[in-house]
N, C-alpha and C. Protein backbone atom coordinates (compact mmCIF):
# COMPACT_ATOMS: atom_id res chain seq x y z
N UNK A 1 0.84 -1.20 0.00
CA UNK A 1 0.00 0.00 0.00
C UNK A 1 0.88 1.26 0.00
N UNK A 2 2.12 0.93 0.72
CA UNK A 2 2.60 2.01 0.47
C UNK A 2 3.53 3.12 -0.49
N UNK A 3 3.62 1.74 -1.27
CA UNK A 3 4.27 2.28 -3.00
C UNK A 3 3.13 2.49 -3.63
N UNK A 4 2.05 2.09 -3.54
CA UNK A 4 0.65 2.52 -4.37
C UNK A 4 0.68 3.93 -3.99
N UNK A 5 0.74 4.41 -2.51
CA UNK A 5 0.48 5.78 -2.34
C UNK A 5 1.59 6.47 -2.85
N UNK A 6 2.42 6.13 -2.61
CA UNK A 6 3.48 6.95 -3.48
C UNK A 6 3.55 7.23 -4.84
N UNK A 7 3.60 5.67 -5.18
CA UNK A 7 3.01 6.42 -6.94
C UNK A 7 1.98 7.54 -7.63
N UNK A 8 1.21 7.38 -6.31
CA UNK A 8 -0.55 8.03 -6.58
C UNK A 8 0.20 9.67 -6.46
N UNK A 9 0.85 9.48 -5.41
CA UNK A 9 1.15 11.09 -5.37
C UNK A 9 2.12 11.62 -6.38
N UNK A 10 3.01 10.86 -6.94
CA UNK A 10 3.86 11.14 -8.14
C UNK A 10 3.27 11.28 -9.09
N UNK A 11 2.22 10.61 -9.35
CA UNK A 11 0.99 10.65 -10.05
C UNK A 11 -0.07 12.18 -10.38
N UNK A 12 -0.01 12.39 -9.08
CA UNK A 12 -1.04 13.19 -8.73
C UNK A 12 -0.66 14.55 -9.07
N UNK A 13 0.85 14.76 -8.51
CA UNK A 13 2.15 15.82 -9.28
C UNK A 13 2.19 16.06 -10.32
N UNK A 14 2.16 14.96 -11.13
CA UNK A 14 2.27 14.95 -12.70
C UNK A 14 0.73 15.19 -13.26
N UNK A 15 0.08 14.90 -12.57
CA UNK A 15 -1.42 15.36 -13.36
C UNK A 15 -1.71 16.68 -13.36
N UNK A 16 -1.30 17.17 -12.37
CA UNK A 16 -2.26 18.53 -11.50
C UNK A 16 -0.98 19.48 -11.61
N UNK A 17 0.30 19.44 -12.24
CA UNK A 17 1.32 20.48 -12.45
C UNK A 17 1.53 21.26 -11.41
N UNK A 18 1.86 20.20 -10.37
CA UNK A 18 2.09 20.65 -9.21
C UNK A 18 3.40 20.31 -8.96
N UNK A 19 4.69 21.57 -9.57
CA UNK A 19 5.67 21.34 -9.61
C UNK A 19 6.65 21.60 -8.44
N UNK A 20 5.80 22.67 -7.41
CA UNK A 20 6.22 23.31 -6.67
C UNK A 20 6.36 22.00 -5.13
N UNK A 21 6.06 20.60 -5.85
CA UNK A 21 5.47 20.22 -4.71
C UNK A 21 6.28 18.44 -4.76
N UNK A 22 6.73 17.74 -3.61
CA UNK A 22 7.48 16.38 -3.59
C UNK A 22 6.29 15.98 -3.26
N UNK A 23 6.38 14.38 -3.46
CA UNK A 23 5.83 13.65 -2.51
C UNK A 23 5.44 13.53 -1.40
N UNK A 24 6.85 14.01 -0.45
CA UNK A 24 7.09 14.11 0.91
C UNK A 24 6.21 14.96 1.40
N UNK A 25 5.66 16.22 0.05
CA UNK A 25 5.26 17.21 1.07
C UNK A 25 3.35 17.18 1.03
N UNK A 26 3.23 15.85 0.47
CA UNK A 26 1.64 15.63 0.42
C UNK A 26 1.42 14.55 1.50
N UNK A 27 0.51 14.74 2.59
CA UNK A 27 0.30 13.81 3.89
C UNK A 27 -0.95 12.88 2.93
N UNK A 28 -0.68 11.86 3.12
CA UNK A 28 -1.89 10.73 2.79
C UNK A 28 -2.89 10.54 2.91
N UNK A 29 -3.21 11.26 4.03
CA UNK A 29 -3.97 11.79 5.37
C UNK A 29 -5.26 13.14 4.69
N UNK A 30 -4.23 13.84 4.23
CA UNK A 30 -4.62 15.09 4.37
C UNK A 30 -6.01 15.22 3.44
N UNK A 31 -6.83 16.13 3.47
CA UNK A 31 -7.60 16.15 2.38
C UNK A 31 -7.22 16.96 1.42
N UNK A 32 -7.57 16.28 0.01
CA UNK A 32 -6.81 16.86 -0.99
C UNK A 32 -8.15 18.45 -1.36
N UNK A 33 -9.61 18.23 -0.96
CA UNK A 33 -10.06 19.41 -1.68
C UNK A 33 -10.29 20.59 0.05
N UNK A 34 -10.41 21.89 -0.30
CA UNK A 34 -10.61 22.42 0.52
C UNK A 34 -9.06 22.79 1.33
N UNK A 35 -9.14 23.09 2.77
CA UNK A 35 -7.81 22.95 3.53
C UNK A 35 -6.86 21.87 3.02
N UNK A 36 -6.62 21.24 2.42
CA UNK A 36 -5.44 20.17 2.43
C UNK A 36 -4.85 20.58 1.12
N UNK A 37 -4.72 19.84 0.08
CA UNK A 37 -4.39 20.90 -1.23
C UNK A 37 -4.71 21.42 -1.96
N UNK A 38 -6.07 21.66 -1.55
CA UNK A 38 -6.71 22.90 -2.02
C UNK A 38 -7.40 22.64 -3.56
N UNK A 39 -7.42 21.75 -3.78
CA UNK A 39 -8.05 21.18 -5.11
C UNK A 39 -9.17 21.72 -5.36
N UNK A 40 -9.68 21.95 -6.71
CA UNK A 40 -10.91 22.35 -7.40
C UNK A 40 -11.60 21.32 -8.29
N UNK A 41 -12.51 21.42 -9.02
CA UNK A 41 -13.39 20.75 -9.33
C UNK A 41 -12.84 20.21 -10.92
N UNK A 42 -11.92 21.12 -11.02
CA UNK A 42 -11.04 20.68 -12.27
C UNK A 42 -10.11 19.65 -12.22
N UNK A 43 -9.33 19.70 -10.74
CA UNK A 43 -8.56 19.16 -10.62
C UNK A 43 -9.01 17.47 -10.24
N UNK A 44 -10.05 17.64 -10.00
CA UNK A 44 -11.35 16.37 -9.53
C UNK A 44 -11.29 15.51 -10.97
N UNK A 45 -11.88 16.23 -12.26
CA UNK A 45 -11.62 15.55 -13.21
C UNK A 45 -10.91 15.43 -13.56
N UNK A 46 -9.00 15.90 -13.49
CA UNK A 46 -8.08 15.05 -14.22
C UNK A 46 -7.91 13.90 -13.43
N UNK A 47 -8.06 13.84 -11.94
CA UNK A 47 -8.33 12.62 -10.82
C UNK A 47 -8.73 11.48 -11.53
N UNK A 48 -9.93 11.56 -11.90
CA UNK A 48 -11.34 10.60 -12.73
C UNK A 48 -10.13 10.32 -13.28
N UNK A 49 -9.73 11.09 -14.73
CA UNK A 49 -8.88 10.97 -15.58
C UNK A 49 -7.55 9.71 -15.62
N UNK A 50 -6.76 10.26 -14.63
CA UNK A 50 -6.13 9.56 -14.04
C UNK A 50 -5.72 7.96 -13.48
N UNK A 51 -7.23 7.76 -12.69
CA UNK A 51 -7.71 6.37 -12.37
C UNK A 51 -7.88 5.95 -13.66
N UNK A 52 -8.58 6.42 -14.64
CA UNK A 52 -9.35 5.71 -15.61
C UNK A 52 -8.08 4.92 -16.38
N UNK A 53 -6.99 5.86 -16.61
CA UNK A 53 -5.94 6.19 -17.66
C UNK A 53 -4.56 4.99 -16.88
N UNK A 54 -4.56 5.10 -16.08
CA UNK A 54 -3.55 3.92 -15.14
C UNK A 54 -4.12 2.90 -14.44
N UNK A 55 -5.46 3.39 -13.99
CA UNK A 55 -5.77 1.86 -13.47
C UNK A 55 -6.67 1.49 -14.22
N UNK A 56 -7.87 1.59 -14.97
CA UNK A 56 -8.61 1.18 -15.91
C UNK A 56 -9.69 0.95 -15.05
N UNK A 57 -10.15 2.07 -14.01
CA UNK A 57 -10.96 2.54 -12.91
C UNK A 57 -11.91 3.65 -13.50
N UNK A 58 -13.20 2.76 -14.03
CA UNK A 58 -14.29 4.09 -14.23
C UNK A 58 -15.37 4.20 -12.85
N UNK A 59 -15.16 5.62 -12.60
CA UNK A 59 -16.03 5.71 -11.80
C UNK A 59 -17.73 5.93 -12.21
N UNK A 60 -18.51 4.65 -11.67
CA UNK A 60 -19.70 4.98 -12.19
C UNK A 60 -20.89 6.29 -11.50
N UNK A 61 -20.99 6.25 -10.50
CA UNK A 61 -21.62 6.91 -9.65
C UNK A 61 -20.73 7.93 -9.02
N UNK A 62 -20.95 9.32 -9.71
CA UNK A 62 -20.16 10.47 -9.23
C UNK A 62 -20.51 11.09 -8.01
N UNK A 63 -21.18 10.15 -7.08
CA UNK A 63 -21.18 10.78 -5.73
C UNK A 63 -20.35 9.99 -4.88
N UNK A 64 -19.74 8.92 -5.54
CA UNK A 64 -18.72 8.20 -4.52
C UNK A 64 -17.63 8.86 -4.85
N UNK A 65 -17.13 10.07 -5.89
CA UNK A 65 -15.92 10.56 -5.83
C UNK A 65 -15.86 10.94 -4.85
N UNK A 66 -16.37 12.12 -4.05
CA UNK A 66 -16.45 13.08 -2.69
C UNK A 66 -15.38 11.65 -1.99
N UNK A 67 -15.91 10.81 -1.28
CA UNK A 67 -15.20 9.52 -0.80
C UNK A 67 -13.95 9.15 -1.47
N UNK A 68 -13.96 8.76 -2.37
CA UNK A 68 -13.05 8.47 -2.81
C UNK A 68 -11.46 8.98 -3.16
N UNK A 69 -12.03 10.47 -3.24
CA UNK A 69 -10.99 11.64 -3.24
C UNK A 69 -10.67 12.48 -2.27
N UNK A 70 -11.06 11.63 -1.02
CA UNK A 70 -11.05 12.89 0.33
C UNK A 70 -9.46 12.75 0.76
N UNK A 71 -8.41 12.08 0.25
CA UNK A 71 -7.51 11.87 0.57
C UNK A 71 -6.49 11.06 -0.30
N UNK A 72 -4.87 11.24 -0.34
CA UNK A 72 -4.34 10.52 -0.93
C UNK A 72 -4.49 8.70 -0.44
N UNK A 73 -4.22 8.82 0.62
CA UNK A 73 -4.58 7.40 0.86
C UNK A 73 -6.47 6.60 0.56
N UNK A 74 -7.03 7.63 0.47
CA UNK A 74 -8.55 6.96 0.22
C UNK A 74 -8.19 7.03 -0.94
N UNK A 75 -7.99 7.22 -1.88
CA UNK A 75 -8.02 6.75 -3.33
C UNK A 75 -7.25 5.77 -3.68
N UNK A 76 -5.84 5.68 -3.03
CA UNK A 76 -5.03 4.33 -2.91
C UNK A 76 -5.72 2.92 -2.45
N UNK A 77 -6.63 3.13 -1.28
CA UNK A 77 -7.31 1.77 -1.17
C UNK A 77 -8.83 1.43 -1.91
N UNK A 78 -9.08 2.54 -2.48
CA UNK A 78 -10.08 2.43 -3.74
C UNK A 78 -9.50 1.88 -4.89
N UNK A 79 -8.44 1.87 -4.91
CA UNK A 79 -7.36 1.38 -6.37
C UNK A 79 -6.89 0.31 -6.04
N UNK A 80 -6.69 -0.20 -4.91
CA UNK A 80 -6.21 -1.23 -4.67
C UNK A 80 -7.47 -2.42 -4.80
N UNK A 81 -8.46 -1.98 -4.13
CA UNK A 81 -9.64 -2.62 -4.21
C UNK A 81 -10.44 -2.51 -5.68
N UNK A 82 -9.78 -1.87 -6.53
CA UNK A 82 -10.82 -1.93 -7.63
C UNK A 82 -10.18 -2.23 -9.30
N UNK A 83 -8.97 -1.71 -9.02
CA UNK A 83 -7.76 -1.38 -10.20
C UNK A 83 -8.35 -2.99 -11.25
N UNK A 84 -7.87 -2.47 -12.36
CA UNK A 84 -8.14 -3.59 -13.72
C UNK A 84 -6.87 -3.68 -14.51
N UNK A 85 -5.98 -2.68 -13.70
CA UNK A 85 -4.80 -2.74 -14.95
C UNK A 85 -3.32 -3.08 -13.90
């Protein structure tokens, strides 16, 4: 689980051109929209994007994103539990 989260956040760097920013300095924990990194609704769909594009993870029901994206680690054990690729 814990190279999944790491990737996710190397991942997450590279999606969201968040250059200013390591790994180290994203908590797993943290929530990514609001206080934590501050994510927008844009940044929500390159997320979708993302899963779809590396793990072969469509999300059907767009009210389980809120859940699913409240954190780097909640999306890691959503991927772990769901991933196709």
């Amino acid at each position: 689980m814990d190279n999944l989260i790491l990737q996710l956040k190397q991942q997450i760097i590279e999606a969201l051109n968040l250059e200013d920013l390591t790994p180290a300095d994203i908590d797993a924990e943290a929530p990514l929209f609001g206080e934590g990194l501050g994510l927008d609704s844009i940044d929500a769909l390159e997320l979708i994007v993302l899963l779809e594009r590396e793990y072969g993870i469509r999300l059907s029901n767009p009210a389980e994103g809120k859940e699913i994206f409240r954190s780097v680690a909640s999306i890691a054990s959503y991927v772990a539990d769901n991933r196709k690729k």
